[in-house]
C-alpha atoms as a PDB file:
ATOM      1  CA  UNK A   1     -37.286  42.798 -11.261  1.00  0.00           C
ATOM      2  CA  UNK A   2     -40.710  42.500  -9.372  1.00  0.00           C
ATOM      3  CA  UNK A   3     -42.195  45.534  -8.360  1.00  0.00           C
ATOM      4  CA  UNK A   4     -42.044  45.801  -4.311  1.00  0.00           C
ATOM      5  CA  UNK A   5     -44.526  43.948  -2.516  1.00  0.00           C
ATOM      6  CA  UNK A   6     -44.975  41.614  -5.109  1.00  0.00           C
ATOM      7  CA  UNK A   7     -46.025  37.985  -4.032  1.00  0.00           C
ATOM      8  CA  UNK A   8     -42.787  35.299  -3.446  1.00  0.00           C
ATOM      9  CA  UNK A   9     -44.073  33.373  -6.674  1.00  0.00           C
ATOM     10  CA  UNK A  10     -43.392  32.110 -10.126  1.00  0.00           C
ATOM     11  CA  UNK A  11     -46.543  33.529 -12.564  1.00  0.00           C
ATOM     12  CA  UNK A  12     -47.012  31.698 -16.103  1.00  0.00           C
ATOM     13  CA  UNK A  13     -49.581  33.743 -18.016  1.00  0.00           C
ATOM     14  CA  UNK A  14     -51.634  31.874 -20.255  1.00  0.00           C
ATOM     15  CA  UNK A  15     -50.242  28.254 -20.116  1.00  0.00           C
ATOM     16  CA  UNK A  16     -53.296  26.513 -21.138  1.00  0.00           C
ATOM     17  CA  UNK A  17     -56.689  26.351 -22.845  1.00  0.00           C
ATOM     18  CA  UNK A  18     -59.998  24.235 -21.800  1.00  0.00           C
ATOM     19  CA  UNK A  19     -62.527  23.516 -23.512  1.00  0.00           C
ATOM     20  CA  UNK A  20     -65.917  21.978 -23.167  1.00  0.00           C
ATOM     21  CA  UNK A  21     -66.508  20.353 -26.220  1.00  0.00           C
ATOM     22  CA  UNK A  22     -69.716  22.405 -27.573  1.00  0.00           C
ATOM     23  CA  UNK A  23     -67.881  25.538 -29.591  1.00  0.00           C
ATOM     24  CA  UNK A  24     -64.297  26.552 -30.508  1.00  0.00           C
ATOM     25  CA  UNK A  25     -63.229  28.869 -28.031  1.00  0.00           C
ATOM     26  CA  UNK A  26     -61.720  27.807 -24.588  1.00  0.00           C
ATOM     27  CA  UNK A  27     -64.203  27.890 -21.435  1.00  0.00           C
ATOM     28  CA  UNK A  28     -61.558  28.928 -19.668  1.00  0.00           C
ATOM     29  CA  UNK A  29     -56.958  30.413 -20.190  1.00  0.00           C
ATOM     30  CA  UNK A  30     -55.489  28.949 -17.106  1.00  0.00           C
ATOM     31  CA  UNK A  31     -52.237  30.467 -15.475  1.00  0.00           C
ATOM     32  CA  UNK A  32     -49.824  28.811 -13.582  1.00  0.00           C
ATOM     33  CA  UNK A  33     -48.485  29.707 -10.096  1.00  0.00           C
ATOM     34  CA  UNK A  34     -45.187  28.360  -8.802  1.00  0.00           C
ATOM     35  CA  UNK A  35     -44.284  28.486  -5.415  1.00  0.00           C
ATOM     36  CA  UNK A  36     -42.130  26.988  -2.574  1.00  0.00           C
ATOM     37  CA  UNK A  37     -43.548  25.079   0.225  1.00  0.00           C
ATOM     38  CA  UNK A  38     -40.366  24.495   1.813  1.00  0.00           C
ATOM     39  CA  UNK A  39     -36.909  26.754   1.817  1.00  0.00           C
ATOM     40  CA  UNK A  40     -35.956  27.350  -1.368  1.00  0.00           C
ATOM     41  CA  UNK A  41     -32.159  28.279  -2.811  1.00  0.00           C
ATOM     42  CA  UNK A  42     -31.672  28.917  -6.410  1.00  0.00           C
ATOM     43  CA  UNK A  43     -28.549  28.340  -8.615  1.00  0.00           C
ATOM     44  CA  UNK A  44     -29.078  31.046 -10.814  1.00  0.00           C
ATOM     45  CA  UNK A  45     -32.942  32.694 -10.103  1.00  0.00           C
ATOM     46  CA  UNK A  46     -31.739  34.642 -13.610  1.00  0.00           C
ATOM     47  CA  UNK A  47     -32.752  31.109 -15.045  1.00  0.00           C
ATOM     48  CA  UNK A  48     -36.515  31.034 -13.431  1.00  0.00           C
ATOM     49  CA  UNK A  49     -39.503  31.649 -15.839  1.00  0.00           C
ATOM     50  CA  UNK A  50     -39.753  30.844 -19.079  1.00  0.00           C
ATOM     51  CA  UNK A  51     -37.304  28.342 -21.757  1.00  0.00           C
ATOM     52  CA  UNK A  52     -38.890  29.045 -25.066  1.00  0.00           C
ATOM     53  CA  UNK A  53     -42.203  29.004 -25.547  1.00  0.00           C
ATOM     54  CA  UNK A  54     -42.743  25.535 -24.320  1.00  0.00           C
ATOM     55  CA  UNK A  55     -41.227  24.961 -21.666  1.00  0.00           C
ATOM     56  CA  UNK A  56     -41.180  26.620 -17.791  1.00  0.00           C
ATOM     57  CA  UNK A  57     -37.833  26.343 -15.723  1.00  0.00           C
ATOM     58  CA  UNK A  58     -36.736  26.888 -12.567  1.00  0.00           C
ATOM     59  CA  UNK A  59     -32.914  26.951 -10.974  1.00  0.00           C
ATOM     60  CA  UNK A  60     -32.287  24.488  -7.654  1.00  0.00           C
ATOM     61  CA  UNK A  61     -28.812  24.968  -5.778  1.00  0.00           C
ATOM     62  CA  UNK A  62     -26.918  22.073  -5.774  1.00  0.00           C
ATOM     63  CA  UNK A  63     -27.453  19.445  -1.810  1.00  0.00           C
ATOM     64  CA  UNK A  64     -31.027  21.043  -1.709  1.00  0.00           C
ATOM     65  CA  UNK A  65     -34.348  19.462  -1.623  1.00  0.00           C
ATOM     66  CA  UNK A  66     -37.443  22.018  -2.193  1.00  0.00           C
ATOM     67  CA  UNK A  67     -41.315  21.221  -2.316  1.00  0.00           C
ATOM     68  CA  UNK A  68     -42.803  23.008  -4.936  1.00  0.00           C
ATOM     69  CA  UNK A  69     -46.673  23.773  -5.750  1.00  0.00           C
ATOM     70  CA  UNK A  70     -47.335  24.175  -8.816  1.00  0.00           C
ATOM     71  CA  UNK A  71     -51.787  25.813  -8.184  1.00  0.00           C
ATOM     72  CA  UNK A  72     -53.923  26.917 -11.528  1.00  0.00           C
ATOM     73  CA  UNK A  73     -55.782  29.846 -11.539  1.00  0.00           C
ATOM     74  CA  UNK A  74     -58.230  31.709 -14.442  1.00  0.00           C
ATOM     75  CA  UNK A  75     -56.280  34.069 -16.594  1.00  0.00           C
ATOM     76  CA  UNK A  76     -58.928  36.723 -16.077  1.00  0.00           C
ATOM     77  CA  UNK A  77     -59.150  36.643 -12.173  1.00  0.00           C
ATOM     78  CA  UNK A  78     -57.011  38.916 -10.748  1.00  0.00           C
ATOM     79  CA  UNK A  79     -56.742  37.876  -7.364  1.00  0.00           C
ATOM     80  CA  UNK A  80     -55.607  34.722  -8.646  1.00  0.00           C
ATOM     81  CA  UNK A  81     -57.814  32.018  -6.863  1.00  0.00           C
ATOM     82  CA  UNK A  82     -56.796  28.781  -7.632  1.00  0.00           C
ATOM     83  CA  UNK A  83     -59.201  26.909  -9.757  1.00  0.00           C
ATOM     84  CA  UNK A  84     -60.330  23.186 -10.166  1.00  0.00           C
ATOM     85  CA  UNK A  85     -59.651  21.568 -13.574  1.00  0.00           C
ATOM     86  CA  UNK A  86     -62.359  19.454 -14.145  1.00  0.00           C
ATOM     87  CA  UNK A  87     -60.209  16.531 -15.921  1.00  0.00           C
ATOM     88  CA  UNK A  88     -57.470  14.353 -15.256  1.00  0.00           C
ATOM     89  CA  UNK A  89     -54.160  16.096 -17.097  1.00  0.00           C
ATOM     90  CA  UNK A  90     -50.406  15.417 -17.425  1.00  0.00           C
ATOM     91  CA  UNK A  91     -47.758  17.606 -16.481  1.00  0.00           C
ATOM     92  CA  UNK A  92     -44.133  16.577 -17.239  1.00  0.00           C
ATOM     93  CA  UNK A  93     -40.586  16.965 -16.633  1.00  0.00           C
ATOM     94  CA  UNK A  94     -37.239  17.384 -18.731  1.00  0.00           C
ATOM     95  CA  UNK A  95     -33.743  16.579 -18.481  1.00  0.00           C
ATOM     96  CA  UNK A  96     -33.276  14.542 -15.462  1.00  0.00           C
ATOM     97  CA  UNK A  97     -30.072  13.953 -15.352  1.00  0.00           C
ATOM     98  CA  UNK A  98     -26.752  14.232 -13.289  1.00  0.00           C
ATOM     99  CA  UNK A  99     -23.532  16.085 -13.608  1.00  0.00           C
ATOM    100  CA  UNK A 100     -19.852  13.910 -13.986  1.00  0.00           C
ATOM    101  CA  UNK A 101     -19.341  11.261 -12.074  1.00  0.00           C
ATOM    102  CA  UNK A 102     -22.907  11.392 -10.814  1.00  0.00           C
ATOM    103  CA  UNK A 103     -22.472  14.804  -8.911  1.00  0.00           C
ATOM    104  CA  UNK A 104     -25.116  17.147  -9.101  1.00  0.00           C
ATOM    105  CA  UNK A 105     -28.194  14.034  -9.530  1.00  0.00           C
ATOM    106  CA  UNK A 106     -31.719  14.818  -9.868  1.00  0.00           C
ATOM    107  CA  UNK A 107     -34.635  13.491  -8.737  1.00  0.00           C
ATOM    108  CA  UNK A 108     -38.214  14.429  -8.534  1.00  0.00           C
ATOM    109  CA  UNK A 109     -41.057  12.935  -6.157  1.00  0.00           C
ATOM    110  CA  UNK A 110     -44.419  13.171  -7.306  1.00  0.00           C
ATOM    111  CA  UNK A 111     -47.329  12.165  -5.057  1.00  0.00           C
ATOM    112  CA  UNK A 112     -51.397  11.576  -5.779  1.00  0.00           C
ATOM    113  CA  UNK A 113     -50.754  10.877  -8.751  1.00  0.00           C
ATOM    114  CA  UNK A 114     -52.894   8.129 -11.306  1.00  0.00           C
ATOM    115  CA  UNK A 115     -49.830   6.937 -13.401  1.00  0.00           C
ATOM    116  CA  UNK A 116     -46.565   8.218 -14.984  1.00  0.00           C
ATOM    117  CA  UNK A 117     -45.099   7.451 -18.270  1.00  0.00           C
ATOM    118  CA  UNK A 118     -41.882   7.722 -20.203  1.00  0.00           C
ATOM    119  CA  UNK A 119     -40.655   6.709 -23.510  1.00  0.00           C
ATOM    120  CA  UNK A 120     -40.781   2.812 -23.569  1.00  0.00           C
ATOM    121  CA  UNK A 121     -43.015   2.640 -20.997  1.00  0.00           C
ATOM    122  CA  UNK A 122     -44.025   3.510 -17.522  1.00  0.00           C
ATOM    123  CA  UNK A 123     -45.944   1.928 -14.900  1.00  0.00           C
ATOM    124  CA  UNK A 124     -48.687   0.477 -17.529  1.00  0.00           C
ATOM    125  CA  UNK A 125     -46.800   1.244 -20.665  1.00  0.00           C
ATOM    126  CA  UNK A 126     -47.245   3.660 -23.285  1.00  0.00           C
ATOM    127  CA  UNK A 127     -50.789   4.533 -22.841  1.00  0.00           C
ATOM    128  CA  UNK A 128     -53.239   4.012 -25.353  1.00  0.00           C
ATOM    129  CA  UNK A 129     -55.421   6.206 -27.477  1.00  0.00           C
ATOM    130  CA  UNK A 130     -53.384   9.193 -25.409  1.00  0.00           C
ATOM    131  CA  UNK A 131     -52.353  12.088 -27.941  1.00  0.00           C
ATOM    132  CA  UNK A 132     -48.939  11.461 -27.254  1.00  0.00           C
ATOM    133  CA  UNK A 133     -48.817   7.792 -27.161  1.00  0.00           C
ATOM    134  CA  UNK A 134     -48.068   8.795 -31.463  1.00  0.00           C
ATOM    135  CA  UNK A 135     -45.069  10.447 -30.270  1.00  0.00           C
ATOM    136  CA  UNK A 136     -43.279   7.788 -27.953  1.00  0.00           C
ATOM    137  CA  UNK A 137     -41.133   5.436 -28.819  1.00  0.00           C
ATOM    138  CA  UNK A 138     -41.310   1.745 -27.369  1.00  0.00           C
ATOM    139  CA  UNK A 139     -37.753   1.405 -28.544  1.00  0.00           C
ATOM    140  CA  UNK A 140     -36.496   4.013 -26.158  1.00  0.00           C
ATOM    141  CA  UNK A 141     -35.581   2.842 -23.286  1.00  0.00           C
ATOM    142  CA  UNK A 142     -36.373   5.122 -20.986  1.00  0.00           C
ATOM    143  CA  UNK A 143     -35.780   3.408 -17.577  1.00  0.00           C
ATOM    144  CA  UNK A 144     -32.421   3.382 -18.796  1.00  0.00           C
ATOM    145  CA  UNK A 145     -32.094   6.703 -17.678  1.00  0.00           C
ATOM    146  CA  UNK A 146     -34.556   7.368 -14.931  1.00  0.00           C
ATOM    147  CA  UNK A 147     -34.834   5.056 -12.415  1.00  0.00           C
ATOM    148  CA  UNK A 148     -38.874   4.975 -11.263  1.00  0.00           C
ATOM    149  CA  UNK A 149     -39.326   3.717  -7.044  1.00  0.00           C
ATOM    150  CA  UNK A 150     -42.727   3.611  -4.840  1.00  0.00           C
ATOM    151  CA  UNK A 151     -41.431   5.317  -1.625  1.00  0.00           C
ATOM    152  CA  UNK A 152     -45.108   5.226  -0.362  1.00  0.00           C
ATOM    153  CA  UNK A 153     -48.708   4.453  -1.487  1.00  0.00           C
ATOM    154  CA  UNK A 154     -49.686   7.161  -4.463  1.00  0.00           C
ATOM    155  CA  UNK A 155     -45.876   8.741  -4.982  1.00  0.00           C
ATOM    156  CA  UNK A 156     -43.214   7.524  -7.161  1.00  0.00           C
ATOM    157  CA  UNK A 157     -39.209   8.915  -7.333  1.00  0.00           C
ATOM    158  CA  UNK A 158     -37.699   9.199 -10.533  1.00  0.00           C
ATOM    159  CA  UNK A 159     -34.245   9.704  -9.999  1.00  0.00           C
ATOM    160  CA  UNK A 160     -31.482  10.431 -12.984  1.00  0.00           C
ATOM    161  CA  UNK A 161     -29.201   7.876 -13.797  1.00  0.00           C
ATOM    162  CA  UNK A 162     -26.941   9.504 -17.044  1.00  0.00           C
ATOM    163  CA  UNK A 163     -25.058  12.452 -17.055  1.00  0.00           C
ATOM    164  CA  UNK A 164     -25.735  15.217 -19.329  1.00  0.00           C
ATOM    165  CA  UNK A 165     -24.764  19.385 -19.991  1.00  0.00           C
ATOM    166  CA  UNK A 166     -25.854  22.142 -20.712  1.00  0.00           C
ATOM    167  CA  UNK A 167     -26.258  21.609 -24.320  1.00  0.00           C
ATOM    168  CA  UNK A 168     -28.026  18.766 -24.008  1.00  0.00           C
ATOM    169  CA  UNK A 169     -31.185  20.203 -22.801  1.00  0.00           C
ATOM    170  CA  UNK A 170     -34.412  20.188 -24.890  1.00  0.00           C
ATOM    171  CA  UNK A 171     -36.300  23.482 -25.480  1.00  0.00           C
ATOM    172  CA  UNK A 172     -39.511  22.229 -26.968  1.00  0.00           C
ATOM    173  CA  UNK A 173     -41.808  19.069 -27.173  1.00  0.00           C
ATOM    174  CA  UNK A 174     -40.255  18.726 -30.542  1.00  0.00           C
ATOM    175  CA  UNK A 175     -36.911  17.904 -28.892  1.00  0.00           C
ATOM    176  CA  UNK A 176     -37.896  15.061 -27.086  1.00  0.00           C
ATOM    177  CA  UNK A 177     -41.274  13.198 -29.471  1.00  0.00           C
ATOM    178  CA  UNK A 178     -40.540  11.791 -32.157  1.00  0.00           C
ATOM    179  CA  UNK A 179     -42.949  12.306 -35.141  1.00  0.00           C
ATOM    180  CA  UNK A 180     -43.258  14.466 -38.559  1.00  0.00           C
ATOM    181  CA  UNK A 181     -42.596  17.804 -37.446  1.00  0.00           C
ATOM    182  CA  UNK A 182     -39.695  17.208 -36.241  1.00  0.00           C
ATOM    183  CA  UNK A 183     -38.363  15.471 -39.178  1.00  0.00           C
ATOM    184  CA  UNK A 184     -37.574  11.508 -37.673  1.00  0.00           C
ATOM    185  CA  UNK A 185     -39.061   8.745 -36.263  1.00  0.00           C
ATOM    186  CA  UNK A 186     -38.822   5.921 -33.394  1.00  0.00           C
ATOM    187  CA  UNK A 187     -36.629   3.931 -35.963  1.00  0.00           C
ATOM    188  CA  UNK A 188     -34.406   6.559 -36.816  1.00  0.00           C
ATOM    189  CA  UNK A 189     -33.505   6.576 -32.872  1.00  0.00           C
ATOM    190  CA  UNK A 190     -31.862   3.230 -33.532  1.00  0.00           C
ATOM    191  CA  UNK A 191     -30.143   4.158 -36.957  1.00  0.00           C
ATOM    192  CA  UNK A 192     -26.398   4.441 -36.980  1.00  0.00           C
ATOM    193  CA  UNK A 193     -24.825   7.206 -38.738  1.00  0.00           C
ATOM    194  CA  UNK A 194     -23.101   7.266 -41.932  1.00  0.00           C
ATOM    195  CA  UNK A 195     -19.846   7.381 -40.618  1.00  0.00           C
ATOM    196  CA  UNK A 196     -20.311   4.227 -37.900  1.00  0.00           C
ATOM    197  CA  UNK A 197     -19.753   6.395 -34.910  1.00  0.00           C
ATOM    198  CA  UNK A 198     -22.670   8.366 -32.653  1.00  0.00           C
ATOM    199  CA  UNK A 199     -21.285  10.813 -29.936  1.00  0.00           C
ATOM    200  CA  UNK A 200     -18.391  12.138 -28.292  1.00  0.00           C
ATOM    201  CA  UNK A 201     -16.429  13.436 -25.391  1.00  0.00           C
ATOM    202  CA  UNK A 202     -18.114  16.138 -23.422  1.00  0.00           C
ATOM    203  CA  UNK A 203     -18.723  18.659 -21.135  1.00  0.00           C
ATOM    204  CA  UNK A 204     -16.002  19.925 -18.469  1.00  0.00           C
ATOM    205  CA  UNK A 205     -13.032  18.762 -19.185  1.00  0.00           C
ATOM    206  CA  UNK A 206     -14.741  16.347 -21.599  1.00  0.00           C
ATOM    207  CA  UNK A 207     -15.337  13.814 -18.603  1.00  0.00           C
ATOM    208  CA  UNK A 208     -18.444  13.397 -20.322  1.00  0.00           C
ATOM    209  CA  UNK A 209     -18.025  10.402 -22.478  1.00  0.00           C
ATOM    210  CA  UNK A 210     -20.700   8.751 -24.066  1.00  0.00           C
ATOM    211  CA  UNK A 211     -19.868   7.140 -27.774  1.00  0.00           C
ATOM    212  CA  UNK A 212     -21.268   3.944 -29.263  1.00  0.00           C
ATOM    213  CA  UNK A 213     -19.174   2.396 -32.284  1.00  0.00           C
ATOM    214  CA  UNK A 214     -21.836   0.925 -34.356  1.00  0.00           C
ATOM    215  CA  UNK A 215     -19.591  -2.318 -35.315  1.00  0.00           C
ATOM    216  CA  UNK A 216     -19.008  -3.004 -31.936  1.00  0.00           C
ATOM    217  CA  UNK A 217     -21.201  -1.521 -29.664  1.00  0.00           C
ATOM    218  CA  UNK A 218     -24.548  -2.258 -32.039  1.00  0.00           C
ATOM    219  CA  UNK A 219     -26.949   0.654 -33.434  1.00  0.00           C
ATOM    220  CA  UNK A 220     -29.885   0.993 -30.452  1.00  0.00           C
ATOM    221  CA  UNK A 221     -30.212   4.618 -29.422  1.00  0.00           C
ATOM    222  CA  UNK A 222     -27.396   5.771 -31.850  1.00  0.00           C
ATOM    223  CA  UNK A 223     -29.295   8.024 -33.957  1.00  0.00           C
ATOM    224  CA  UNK A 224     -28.648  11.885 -34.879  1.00  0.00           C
ATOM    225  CA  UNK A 225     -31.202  14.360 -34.233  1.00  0.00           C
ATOM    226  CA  UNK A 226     -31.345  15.537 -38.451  1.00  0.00           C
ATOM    227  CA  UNK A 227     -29.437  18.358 -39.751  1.00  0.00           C
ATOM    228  CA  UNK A 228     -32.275  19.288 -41.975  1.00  0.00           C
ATOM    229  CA  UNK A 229     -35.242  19.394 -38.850  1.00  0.00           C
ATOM    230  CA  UNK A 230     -35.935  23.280 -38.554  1.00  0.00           C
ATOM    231  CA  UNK A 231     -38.178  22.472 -35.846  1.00  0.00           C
ATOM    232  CA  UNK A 232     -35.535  20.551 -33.896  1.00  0.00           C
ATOM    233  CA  UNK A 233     -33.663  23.259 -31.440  1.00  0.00           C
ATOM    234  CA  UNK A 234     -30.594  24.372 -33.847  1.00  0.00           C
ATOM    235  CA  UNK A 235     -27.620  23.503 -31.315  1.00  0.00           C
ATOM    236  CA  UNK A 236     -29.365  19.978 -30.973  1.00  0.00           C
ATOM    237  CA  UNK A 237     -29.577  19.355 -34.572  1.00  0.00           C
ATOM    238  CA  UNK A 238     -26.533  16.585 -35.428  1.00  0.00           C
ATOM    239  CA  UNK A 239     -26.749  15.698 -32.123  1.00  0.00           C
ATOM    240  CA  UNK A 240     -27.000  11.966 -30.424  1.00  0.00           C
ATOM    241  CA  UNK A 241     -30.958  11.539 -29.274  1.00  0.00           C
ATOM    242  CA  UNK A 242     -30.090   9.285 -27.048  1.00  0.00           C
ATOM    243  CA  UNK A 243     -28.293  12.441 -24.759  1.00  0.00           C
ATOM    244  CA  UNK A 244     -32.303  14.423 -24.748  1.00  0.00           C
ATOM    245  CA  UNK A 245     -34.958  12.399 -25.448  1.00  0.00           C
ATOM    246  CA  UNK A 246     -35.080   9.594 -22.698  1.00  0.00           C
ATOM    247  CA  UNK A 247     -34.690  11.938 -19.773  1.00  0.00           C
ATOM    248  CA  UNK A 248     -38.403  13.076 -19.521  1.00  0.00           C
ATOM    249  CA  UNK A 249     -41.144  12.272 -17.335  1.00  0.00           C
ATOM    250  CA  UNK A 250     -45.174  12.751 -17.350  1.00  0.00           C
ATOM    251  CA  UNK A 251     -47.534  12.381 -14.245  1.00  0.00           C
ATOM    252  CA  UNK A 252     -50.645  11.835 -14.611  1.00  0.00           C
ATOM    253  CA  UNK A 253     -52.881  13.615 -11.984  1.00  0.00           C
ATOM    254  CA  UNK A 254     -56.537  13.104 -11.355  1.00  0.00           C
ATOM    255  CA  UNK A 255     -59.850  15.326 -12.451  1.00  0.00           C
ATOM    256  CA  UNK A 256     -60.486  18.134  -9.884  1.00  0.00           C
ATOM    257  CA  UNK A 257     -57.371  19.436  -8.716  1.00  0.00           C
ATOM    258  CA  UNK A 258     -56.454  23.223  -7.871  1.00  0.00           C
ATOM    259  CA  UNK A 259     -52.741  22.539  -7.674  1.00  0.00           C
ATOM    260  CA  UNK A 260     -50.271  20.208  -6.560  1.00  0.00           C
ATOM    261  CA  UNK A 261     -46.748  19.685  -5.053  1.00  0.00           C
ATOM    262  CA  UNK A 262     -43.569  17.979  -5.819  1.00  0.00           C
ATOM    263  CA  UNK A 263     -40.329  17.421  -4.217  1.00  0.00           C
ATOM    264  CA  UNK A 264     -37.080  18.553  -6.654  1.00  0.00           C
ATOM    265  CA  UNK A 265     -33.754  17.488  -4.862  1.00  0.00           C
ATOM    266  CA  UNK A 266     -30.089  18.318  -6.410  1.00  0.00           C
ATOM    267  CA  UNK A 267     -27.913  16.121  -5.346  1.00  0.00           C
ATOM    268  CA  UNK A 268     -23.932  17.489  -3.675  1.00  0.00           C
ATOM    269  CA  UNK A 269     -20.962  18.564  -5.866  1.00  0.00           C
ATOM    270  CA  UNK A 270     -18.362  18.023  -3.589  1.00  0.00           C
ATOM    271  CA  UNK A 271     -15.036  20.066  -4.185  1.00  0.00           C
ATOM    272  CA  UNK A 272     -16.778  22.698  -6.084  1.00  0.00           C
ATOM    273  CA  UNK A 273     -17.990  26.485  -5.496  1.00  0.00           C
ATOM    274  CA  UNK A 274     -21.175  26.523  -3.608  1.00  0.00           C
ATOM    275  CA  UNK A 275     -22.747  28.383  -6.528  1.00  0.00           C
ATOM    276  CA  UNK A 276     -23.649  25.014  -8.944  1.00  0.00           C
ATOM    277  CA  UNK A 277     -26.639  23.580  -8.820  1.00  0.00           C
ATOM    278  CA  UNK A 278     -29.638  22.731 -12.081  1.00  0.00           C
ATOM    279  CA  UNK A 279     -32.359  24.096 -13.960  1.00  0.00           C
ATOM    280  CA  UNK A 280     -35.456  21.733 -14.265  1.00  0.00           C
ATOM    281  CA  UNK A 281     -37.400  21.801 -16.954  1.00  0.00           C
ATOM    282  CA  UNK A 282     -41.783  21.738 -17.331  1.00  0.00           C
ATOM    283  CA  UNK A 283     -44.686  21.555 -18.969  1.00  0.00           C
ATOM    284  CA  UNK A 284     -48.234  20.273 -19.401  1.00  0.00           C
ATOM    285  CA  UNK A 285     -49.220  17.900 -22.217  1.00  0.00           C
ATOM    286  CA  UNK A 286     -52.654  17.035 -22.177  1.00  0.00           C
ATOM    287  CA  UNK A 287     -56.247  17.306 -20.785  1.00  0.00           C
ATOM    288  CA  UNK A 288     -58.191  14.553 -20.502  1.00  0.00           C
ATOM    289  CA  UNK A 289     -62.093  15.553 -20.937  1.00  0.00           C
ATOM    290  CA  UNK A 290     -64.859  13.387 -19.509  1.00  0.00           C
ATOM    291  CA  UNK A 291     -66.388  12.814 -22.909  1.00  0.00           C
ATOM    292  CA  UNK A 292     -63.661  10.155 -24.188  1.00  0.00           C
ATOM    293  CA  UNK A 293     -64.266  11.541 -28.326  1.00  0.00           C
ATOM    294  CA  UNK A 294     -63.136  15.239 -27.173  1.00  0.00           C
ATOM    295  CA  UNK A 295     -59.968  16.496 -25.688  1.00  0.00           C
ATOM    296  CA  UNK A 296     -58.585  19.612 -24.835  1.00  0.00           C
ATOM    297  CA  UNK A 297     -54.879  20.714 -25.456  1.00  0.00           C
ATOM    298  CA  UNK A 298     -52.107  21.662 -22.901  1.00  0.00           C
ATOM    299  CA  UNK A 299     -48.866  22.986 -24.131  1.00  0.00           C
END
């Protein structure tokens, strides 16, 4: 537990690096400050901080909407003074998705931002020359999955579409990209396996049912996650893609921001405990530096 007296705020130590350009170490180790602009209710607050060493995550009761602002500060300031970042940079979002039957939906509205982007697509496609335009798959179709509106000028809602659980959730980047390290590639999403069938019955109850039978159903998005990735989250390995890998989002947000704000809404589980509610998943990706030939990592 915090110490008393300690601010009402989420602190991520050390969540990114920028750099200039001109030597090897970072200009500046950003942190990252989470807090609510709006009444806030968790499901579980146990769940709040950290998922791995990727990913951030915090817990939303269920029939609540909650602005969030998500401000950067320098890793060595102690006062914590929320600092500019000088380039336009992505931050994403994980497993939006809904419970059975649709209870429980998420959806997340992002405003001010330049673009979003998905697997398959986004608003102007994959985007080019980005570093992880090599990791998204134009096969994947992503809106699928998330449904992407314009409520007003500069915002878009991407609401969930699928069910999922628990076990479906990703832990790294390596979970939902497809490249080398993780041991498959965009085609592999679309391979059947061996034994003609991809998924099964799950979740409470196993109300969860998502299976494709290759002869009948066709092969698109019923590949396996391999058994032999060791950098593919263990409990995933084996697994349908097609239940993690579409359900992510990235924003892009402009050059010269301190911090900005999002709206996360859970939708109602009607007939259950008032206790349920979901865990959404973040992370940066990528900082764009004004000097196209050099860019600096976020992870």
């Amino acid at each position: 537990p915090a110490p008393p007296g300690s601010p009402q705020q989420l602190l991520f130590s050390q969540v990114a690096k920028q750099y200039d350009g001109t030597q090897s170490e970072p200009v500046r180790v950003l942190d990252l400050i989470l807090t609510n602009e709006t009444e806030y209710t968790p499901w579980s607050s146990m769940n709040n901080g950290r998922q791995g060493n990727s990913f951030g995550e915090v817990s939303v009761a269920a029939g609540t909407d909650t602005r969030f602002k998500f401000a950067f500060a320098d890793s060595d300031d102690p006062e914590k003074v929320p600092v500019e970042v000088p380039h336009s940079f992505d931050f994403c979002f994980f497993d939006i998705d809904t419970g059975v039957d649709g209870v429980l939906s998420e959806s997340i509205e992002a405003c001010g931002i330049l673009d979003y982007f998905h697997h398959g697509g986004g608003e102007d496609g994959v985007p080019e020359g980005h570093a992880l335009s090599y990791y998204l798959c134009d096969n994947i179709k992503g809106d699928e999955y998330l449904e992407v509106t314009t409520p007003s000028a500069g915002c878009k809602l991407v609401t969930a579409l699928r069910e999922g659980i628990g076990s479906d959730n990703p832990v790294t980047w390596l979970d939902v990209l497809a490249g080398p390290s993780g041991g498959f590639t965009c085609e592999d999403y679309d391979l059947c396996p061996s034994n003609g069938v991809s998924g099964y019955a799950r979740g409470p109850s196993n109300a969860v049912v998502d299976i494709k039978t290759c002869a009948t159903d066709g092969s698109e998005g019923a590949g396996l996650f391999p058994q032999s990735s060791v950098n593919v989250t263990a409990r995933l390995r084996g697994e349908p893609m097609r239940y993690t890998m579409p359900k992510f989002v990235c924003f892009t947000y402009p050059a010269g921001l301190s911090s900005f704000e999002l709206t996360y809404h859970v939708g109602p589980n009607p007939g259950a405990p008032p206790y349920y509610g979901r865990n959404f998943f973040f992370s940066g990706a990528y900082i764009v530096a004004a000097d196209a030939s050099c860019t600096a990592s976020e992870r």
